[in-house]
C-alpha atoms as a PDB file:
ATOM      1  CA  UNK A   1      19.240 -14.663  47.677  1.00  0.00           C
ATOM      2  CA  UNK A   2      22.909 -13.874  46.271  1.00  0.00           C
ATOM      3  CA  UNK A   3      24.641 -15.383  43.747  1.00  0.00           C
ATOM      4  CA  UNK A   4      27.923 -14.459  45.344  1.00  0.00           C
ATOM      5  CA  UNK A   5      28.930 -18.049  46.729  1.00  0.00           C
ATOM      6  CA  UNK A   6      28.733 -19.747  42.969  1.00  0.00           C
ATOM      7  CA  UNK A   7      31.468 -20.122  40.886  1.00  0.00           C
ATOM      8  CA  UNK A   8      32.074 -16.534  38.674  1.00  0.00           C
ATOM      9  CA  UNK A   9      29.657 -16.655  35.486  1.00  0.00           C
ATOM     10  CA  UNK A  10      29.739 -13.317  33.583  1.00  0.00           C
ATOM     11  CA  UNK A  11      28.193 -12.211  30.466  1.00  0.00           C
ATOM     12  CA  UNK A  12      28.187  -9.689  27.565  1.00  0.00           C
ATOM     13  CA  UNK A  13      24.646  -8.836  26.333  1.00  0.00           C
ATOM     14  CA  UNK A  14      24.677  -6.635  22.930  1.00  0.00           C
ATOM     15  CA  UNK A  15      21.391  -5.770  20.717  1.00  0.00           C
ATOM     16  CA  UNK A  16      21.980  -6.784  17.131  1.00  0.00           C
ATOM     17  CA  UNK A  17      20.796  -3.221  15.874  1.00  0.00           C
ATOM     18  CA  UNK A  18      24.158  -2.419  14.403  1.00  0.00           C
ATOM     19  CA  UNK A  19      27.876  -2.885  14.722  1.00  0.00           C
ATOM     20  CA  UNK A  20      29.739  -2.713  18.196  1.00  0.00           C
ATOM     21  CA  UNK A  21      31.396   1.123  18.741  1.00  0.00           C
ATOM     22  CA  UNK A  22      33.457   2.490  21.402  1.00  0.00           C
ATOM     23  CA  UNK A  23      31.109   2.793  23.950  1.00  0.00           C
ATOM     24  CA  UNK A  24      29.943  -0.826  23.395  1.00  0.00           C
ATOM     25  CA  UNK A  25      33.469  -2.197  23.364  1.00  0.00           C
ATOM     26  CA  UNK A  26      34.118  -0.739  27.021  1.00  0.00           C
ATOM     27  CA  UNK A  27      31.289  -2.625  28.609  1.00  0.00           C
ATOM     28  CA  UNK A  28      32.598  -5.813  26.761  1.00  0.00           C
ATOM     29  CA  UNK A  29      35.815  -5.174  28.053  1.00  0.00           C
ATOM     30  CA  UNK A  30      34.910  -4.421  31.331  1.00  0.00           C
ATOM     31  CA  UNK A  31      32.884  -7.983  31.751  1.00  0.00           C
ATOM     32  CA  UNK A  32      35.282  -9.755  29.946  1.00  0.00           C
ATOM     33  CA  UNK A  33      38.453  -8.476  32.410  1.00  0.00           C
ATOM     34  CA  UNK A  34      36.413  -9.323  35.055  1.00  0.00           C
ATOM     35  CA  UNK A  35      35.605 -12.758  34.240  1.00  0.00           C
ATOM     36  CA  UNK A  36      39.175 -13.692  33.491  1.00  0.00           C
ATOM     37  CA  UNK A  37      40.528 -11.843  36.166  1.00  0.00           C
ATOM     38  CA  UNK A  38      38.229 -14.205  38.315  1.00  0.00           C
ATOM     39  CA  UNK A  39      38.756 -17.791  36.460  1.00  0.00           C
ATOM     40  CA  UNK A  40      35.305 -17.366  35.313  1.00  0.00           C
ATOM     41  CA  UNK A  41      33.180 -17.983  32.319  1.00  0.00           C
ATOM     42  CA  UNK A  42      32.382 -15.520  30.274  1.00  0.00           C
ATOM     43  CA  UNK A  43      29.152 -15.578  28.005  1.00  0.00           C
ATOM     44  CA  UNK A  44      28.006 -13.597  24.840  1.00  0.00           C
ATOM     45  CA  UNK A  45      24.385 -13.245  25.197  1.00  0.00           C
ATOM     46  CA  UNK A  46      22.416 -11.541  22.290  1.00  0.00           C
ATOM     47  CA  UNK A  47      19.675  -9.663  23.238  1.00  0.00           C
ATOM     48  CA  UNK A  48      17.590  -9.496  20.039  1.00  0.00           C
ATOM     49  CA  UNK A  49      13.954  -9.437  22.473  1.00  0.00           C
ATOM     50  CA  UNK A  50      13.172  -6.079  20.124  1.00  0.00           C
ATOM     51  CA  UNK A  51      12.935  -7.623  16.792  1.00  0.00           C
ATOM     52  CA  UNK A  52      12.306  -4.534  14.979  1.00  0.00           C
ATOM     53  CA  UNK A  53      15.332  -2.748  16.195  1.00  0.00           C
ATOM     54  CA  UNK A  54      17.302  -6.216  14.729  1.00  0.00           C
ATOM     55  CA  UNK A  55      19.784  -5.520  11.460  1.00  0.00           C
ATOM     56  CA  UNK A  56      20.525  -7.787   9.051  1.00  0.00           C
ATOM     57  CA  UNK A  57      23.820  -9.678   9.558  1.00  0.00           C
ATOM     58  CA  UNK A  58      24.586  -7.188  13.138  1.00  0.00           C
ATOM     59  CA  UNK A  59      25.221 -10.954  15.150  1.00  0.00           C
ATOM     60  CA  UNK A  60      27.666 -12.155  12.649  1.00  0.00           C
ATOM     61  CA  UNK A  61      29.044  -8.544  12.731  1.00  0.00           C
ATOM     62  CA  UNK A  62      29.307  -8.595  16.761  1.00  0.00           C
ATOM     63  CA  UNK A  63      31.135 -12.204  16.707  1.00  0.00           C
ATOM     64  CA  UNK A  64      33.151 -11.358  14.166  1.00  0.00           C
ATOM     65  CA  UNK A  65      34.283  -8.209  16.079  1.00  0.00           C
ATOM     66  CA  UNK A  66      35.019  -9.963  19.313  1.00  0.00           C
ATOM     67  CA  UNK A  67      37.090 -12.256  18.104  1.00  0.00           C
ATOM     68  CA  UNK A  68      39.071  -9.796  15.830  1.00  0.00           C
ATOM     69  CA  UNK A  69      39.336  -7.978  19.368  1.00  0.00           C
ATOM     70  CA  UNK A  70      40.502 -11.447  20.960  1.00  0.00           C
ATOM     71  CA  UNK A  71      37.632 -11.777  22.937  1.00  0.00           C
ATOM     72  CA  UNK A  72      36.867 -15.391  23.088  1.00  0.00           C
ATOM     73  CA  UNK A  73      33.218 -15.999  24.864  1.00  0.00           C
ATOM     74  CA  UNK A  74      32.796 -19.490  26.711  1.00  0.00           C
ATOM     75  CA  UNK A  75      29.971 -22.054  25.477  1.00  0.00           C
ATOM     76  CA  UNK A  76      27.374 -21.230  23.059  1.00  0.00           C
ATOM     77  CA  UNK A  77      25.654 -17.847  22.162  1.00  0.00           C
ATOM     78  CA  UNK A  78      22.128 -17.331  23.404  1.00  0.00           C
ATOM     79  CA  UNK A  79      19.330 -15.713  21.485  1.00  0.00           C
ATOM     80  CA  UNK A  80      16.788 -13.802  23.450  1.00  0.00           C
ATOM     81  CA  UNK A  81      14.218 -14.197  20.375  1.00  0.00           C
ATOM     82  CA  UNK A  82      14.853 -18.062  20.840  1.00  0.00           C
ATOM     83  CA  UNK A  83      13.501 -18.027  24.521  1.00  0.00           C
ATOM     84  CA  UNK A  84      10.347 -16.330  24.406  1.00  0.00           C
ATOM     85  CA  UNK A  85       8.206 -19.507  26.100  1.00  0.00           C
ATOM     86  CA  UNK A  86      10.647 -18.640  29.503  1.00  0.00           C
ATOM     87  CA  UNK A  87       9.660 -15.163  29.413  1.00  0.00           C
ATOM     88  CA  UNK A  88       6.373 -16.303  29.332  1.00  0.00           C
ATOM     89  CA  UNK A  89       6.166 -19.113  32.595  1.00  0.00           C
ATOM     90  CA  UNK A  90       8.205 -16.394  34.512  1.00  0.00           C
ATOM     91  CA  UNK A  91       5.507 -13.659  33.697  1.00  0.00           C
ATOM     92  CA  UNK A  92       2.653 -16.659  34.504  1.00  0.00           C
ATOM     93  CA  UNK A  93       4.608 -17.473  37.928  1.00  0.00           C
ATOM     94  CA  UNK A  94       4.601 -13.334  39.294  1.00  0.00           C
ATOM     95  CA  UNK A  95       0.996 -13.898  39.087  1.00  0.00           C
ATOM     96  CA  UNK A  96      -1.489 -11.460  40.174  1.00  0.00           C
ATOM     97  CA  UNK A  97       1.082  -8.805  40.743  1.00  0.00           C
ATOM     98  CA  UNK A  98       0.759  -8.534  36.862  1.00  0.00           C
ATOM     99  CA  UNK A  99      -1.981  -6.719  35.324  1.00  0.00           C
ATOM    100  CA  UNK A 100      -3.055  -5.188  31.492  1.00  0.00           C
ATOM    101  CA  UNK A 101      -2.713  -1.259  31.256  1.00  0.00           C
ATOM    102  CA  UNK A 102      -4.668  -0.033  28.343  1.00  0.00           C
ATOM    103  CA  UNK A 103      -2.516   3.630  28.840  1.00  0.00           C
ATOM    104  CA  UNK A 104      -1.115   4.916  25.380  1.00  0.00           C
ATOM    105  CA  UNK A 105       2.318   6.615  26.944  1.00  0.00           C
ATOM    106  CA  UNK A 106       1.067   9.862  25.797  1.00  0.00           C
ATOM    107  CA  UNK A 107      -2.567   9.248  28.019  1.00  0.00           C
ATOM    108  CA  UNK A 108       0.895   8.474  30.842  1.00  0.00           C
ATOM    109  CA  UNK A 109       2.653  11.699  30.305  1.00  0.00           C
ATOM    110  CA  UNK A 110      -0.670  13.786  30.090  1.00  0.00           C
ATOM    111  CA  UNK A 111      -1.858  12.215  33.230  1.00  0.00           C
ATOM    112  CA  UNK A 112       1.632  12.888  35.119  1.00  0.00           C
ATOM    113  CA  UNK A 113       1.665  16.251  33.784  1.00  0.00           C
ATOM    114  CA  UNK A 114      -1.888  17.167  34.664  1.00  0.00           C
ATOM    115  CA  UNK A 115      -1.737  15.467  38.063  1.00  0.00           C
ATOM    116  CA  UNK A 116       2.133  17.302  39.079  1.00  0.00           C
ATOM    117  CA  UNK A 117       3.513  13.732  39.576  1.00  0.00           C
ATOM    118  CA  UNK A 118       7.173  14.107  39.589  1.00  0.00           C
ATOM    119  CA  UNK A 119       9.606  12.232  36.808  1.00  0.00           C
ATOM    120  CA  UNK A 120      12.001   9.665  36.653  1.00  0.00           C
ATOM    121  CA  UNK A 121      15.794  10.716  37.127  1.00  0.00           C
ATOM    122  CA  UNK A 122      16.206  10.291  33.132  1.00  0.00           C
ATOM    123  CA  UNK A 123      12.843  12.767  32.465  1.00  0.00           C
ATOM    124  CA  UNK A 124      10.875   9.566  31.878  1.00  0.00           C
ATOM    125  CA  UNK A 125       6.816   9.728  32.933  1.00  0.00           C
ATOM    126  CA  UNK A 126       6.085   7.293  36.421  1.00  0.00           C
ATOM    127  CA  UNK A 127       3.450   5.376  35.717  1.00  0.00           C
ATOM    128  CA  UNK A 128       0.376   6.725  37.726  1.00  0.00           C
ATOM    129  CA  UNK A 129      -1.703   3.150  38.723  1.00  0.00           C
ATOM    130  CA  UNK A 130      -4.303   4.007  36.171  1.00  0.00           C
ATOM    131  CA  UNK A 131      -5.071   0.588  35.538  1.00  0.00           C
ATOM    132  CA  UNK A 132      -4.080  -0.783  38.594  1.00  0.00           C
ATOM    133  CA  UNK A 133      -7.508  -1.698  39.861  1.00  0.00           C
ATOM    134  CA  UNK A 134      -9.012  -2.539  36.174  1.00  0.00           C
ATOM    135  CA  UNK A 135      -8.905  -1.223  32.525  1.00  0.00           C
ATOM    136  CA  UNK A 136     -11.597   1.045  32.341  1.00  0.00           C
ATOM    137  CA  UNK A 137     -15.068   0.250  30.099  1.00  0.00           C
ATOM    138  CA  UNK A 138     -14.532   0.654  26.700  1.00  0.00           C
ATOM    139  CA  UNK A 139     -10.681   0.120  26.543  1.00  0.00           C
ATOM    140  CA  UNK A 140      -8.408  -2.856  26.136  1.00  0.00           C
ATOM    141  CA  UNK A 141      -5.169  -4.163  27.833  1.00  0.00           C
ATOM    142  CA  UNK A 142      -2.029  -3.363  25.590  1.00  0.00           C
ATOM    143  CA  UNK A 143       0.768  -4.349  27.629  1.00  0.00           C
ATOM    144  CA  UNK A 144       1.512  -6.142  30.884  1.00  0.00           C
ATOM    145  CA  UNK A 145       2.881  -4.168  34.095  1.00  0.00           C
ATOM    146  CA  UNK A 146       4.003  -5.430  37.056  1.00  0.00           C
ATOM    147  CA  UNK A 147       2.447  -4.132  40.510  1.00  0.00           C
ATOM    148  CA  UNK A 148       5.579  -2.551  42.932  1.00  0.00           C
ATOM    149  CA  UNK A 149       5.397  -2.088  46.558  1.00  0.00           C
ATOM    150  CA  UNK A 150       2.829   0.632  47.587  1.00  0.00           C
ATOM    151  CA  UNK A 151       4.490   4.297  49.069  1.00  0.00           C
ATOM    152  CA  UNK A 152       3.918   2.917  52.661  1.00  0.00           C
ATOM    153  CA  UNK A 153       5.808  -0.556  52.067  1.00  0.00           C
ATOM    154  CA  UNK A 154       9.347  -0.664  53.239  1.00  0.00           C
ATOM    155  CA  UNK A 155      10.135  -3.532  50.676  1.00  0.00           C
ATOM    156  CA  UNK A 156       9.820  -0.543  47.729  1.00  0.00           C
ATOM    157  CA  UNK A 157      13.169   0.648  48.821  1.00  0.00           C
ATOM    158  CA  UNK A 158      15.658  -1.536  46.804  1.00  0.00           C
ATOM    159  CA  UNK A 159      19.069  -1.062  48.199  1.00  0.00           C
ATOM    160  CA  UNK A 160      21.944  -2.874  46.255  1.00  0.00           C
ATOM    161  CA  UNK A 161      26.305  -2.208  46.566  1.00  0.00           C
ATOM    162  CA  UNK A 162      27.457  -1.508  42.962  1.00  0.00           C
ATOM    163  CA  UNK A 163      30.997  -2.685  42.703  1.00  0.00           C
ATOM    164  CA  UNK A 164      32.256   0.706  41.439  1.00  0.00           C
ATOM    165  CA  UNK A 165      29.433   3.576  42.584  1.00  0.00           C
ATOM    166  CA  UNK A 166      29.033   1.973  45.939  1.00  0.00           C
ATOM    167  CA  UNK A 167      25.642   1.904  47.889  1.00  0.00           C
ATOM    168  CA  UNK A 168      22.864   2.715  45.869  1.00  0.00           C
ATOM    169  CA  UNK A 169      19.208   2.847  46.676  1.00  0.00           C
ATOM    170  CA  UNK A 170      16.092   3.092  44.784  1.00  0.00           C
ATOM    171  CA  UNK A 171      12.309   3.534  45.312  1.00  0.00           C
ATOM    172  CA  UNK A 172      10.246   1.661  43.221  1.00  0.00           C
ATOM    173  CA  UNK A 173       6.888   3.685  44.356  1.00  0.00           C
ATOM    174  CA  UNK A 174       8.096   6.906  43.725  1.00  0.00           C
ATOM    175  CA  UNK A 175      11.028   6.334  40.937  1.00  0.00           C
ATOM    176  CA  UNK A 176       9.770   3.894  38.605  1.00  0.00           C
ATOM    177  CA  UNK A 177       6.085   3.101  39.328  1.00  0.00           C
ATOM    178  CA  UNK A 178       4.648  -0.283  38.016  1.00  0.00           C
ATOM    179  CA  UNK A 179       6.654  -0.725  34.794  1.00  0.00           C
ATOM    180  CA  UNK A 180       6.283  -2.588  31.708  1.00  0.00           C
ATOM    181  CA  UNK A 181       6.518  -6.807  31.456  1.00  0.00           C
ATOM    182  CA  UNK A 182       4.764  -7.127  27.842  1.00  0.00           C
ATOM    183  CA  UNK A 183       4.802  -4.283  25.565  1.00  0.00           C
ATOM    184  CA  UNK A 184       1.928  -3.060  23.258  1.00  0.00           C
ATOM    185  CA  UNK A 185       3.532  -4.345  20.496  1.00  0.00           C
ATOM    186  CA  UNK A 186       3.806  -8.103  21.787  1.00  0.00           C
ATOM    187  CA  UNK A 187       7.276  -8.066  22.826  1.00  0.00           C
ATOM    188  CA  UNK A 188       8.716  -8.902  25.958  1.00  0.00           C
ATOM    189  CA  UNK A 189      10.191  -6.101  27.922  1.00  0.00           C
ATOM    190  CA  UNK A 190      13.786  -6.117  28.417  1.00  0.00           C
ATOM    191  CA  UNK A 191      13.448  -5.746  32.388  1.00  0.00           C
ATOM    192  CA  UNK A 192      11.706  -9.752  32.607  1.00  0.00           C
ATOM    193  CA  UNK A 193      13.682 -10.958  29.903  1.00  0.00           C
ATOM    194  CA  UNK A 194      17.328 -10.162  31.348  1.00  0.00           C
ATOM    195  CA  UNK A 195      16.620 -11.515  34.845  1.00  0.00           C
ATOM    196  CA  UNK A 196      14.923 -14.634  33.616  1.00  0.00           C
ATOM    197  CA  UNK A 197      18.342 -14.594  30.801  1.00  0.00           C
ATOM    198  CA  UNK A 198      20.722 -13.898  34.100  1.00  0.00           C
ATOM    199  CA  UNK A 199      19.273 -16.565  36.428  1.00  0.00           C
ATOM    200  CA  UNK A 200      18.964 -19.467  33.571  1.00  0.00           C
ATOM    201  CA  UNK A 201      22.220 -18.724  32.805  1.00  0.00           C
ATOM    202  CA  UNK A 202      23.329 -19.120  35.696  1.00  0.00           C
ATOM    203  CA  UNK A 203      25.305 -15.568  35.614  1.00  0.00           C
ATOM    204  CA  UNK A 204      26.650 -14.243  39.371  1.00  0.00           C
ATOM    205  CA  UNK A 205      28.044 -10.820  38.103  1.00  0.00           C
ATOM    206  CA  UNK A 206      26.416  -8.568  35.944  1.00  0.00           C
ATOM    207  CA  UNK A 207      29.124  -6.258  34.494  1.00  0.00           C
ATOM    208  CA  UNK A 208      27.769  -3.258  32.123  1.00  0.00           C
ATOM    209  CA  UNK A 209      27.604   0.171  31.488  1.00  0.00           C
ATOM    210  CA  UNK A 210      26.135   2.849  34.008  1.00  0.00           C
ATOM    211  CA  UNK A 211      23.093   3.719  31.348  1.00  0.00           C
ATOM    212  CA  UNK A 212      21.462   0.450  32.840  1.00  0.00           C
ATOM    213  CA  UNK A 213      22.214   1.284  36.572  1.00  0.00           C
ATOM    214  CA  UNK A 214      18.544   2.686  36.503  1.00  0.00           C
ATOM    215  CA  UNK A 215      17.386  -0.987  35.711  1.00  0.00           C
ATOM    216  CA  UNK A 216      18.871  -2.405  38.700  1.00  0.00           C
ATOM    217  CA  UNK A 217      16.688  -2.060  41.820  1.00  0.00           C
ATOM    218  CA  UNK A 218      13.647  -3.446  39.136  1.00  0.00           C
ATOM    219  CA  UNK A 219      15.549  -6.467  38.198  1.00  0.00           C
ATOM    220  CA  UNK A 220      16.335  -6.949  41.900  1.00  0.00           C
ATOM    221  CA  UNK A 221      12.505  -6.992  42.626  1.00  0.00           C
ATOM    222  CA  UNK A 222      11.610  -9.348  39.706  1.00  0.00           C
ATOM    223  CA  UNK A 223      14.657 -11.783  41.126  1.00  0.00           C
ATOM    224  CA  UNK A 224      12.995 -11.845  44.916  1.00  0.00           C
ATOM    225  CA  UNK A 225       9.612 -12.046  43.329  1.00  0.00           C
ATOM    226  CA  UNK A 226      10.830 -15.066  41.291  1.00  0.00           C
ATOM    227  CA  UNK A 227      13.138 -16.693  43.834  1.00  0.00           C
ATOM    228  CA  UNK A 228      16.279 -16.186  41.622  1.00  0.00           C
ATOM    229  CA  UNK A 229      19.644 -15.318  43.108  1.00  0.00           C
ATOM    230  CA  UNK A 230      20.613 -11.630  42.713  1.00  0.00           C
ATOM    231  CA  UNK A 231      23.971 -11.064  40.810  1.00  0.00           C
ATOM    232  CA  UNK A 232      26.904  -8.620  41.922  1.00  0.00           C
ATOM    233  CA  UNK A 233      26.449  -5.553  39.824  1.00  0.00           C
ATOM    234  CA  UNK A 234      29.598  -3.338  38.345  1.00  0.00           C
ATOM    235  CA  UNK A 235      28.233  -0.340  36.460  1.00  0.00           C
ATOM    236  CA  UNK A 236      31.202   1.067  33.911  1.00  0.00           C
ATOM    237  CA  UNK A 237      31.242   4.900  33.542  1.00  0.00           C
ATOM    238  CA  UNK A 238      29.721   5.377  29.802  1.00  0.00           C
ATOM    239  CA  UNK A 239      32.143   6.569  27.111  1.00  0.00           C
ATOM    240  CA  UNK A 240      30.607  10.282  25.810  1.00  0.00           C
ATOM    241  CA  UNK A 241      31.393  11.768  22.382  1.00  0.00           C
ATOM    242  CA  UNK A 242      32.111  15.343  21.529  1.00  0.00           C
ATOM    243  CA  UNK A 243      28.930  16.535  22.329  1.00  0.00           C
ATOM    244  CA  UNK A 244      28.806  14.954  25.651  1.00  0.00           C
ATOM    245  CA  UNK A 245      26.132  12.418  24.635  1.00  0.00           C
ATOM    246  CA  UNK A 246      27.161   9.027  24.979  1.00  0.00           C
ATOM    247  CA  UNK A 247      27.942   7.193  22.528  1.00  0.00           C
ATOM    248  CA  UNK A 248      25.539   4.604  21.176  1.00  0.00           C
ATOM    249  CA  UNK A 249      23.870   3.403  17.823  1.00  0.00           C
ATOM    250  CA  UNK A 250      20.617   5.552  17.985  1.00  0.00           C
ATOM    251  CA  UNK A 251      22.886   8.711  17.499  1.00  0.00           C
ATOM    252  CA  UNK A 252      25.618   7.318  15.212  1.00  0.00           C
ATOM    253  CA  UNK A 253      28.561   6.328  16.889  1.00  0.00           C
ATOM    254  CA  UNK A 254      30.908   4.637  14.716  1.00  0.00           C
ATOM    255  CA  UNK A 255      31.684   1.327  14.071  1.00  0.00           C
ATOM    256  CA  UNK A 256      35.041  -0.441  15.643  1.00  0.00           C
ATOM    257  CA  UNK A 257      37.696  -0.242  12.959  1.00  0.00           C
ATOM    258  CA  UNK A 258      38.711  -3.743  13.096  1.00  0.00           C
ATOM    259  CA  UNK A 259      41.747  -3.273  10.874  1.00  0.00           C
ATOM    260  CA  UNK A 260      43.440  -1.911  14.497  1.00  0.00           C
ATOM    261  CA  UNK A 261      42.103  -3.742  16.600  1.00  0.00           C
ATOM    262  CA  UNK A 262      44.977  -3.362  19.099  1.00  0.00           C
ATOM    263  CA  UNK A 263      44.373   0.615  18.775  1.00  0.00           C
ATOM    264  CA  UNK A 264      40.768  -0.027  19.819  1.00  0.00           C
ATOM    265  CA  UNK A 265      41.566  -2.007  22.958  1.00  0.00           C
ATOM    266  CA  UNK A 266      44.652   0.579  23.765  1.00  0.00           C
ATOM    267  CA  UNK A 267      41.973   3.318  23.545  1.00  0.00           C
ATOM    268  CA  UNK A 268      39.160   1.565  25.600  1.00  0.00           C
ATOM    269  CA  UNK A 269      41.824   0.746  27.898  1.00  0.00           C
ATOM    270  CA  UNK A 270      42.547   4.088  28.893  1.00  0.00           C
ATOM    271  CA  UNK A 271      38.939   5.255  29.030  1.00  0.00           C
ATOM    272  CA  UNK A 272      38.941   2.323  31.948  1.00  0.00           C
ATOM    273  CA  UNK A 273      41.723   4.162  34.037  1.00  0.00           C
ATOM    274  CA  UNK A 274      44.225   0.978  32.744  1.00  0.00           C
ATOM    275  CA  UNK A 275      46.668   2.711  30.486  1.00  0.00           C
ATOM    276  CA  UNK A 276      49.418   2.929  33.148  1.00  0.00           C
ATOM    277  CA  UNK A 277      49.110  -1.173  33.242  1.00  0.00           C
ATOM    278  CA  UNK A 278      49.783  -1.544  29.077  1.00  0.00           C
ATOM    279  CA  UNK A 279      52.718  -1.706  28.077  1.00  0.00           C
ATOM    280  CA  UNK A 280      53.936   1.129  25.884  1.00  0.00           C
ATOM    281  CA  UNK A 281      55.886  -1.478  22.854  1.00  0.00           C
ATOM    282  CA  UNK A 282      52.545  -3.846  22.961  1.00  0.00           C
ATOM    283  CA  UNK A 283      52.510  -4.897  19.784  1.00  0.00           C
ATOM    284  CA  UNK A 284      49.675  -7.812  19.562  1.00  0.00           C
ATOM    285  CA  UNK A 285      46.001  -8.257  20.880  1.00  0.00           C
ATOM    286  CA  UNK A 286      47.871 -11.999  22.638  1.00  0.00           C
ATOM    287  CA  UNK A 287      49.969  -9.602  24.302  1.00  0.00           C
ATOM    288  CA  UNK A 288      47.545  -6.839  25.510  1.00  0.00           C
ATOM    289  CA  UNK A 289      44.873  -9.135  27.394  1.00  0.00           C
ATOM    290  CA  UNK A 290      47.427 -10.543  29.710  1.00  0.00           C
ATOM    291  CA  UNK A 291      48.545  -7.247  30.765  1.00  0.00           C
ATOM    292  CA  UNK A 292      44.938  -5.389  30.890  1.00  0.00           C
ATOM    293  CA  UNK A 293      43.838  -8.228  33.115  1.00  0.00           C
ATOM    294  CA  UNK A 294      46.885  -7.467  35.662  1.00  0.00           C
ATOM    295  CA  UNK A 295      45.200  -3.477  35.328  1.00  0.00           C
ATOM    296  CA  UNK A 296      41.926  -4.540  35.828  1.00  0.00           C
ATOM    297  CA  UNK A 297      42.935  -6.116  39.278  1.00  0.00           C
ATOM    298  CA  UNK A 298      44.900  -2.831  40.780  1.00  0.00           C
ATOM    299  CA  UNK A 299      41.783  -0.681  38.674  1.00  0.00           C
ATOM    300  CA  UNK A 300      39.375  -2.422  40.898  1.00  0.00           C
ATOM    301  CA  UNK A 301      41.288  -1.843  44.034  1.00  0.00           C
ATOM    302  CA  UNK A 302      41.710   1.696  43.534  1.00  0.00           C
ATOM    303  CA  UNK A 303      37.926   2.107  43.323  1.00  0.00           C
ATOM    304  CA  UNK A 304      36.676   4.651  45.978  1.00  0.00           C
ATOM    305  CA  UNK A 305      34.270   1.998  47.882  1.00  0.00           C
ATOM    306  CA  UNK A 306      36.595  -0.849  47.929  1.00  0.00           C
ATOM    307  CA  UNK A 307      39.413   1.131  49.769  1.00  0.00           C
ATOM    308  CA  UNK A 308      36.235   2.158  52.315  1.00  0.00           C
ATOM    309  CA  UNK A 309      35.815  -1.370  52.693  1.00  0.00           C
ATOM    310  CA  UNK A 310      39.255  -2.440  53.059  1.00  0.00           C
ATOM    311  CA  UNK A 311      39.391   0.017  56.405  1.00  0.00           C
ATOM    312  CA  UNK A 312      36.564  -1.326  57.971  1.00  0.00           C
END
């Protein structure tokens, strides 16, 4: 099921665990050009599921920034901590294709290690079926996992067109493993809650940066398992800092300085190939979205895979 035939609903989903940087700021960009390049809505969706990672004030602090960057989202914000019964029917509804894993993720990584399994493209542990058939005597479930196709099942190979990387195509069996619904320490797992967010929401193109483009082929699963429609996916190159990591809170990226703002968007602007589309003498944030918007459209048609599909 696609979502392409509805009307264009996008969406920007930050975590509230600290102030919106660089790297944040081109995703928001990127989903926000694209929504108003297509006469769509555009959403601001706060994805607070991980309550401990939550700081104090960091959703006033993410509004605030937005519209100091003249980013104006469309009805009101969602709260991911506020929808936590949803999470729960959807989880209810995959029925027994869920199952409790009493595996600490060091018992995961000793078992992958001692067994040769190979590891997920980002070094991660694949989940070895442990508990697949049972928790064993003597232990309890800690979190909820969801059962993927077996090695032998065609429908483990998740093939989706990413808007700027092209075809892509993942295994579930062999990439990911059964992964994580419920996590040990109650909280829903981000995989269950953005699909159930996306489909509620009614959102038909996911826009975001390419540190989630590993997430894709298991959201597609959960949306076929759950008779949802699938979005169009657009995964943004991530912005790296001088050491080559990219840039995110966990390592300290700094905040936006919100005194220059238009120096913010200029500079994310040109990270998204659309500096030759801004006008040199822009002198207001009124006057730069008009123009990026114009930049986004020829950006988009420059990609690689869109001139392949304009010759076919």
């Amino acid at each position: 099921m696609s979502a392409a035939h509805l009307p264009y609903v996008g969406r920007f989903a930050p975590s509230p665990s600290g102030p919106l940087h660089a790297g944040s700021l081109a995703a928001a960009m990127a989903s926000y050009l694209d929504a108003r390049l297509h006469g769509g809505v555009w959403l601001l969706r706060i994805e607070d599921i991980d309550e401990t990672r939550t700081v104090p004030d960091a959703i006033a602090a993410i509004r605030q920034a937005l519209s100091a960057l003249g980013m104006h989202w469309d009805h009101a914000v969602a709260t991911q901590s506020e929808r936590k019964q949803l999470y729960q029917a959807a989880c209810e509804r995959l029925g027994a294709l869920v199952y409790p894993c009493a595996c600490t993720r060091k018992e995961i990584i000793d078992s992958v290690t001692r067994i040769g399994l190979p590891r997920a493209a980002d070094g991660a542990a694949i989940y070895p079926g442990t508990c697949r058939n049972g928790v064993a005597d003597g232990k309890i479930g800690r979190t909820l996992r969801i059962r993927v196709p077996d090695a032998d099942d065609p429908q483990r190979l998740i093939h989706f067109d990413d808007r700027w990387f092209g075809p892509l195509t993942q295994d579930l069996a062999s990439e990911t493993g059964d992964f994580v619904l419920k996590r040990a320490d109650g909280f829903w797992a981000y995989q269950l809650a953005v699909v159930v967010d996306d489909a509620a929401q009614g959102v038909t193109d996911v826009v975001r940066g390419a540190d989630l483009i590993d997430s894709t082929a298991r959201q597609i699963y959960l949306q076929r398992l759950l008779g949802v429609p699938t979005p169009a996916y657009l995964h943004v190159p991530l912005l790296a800092g001088d050491d080559g990591e990219k840039l995110s809170k966990q390592n300290g990226a700094p905040a936006l300085d919100l005194s220059r703002p238009l120096r913010e968007l200029s500079a994310c602007a040109r990270f998204l190939g659309l500096e030759s589309g801004i006008a040199a003498n822009t002198d207001s944030v009124d006057a730069f979205w008009p123009q990026a918007i114009a930049a986004w459209e020829r950006r988009l048609h420059d990609l690689p895979q869109t001139k392949s599909q304009a010759k076919k």
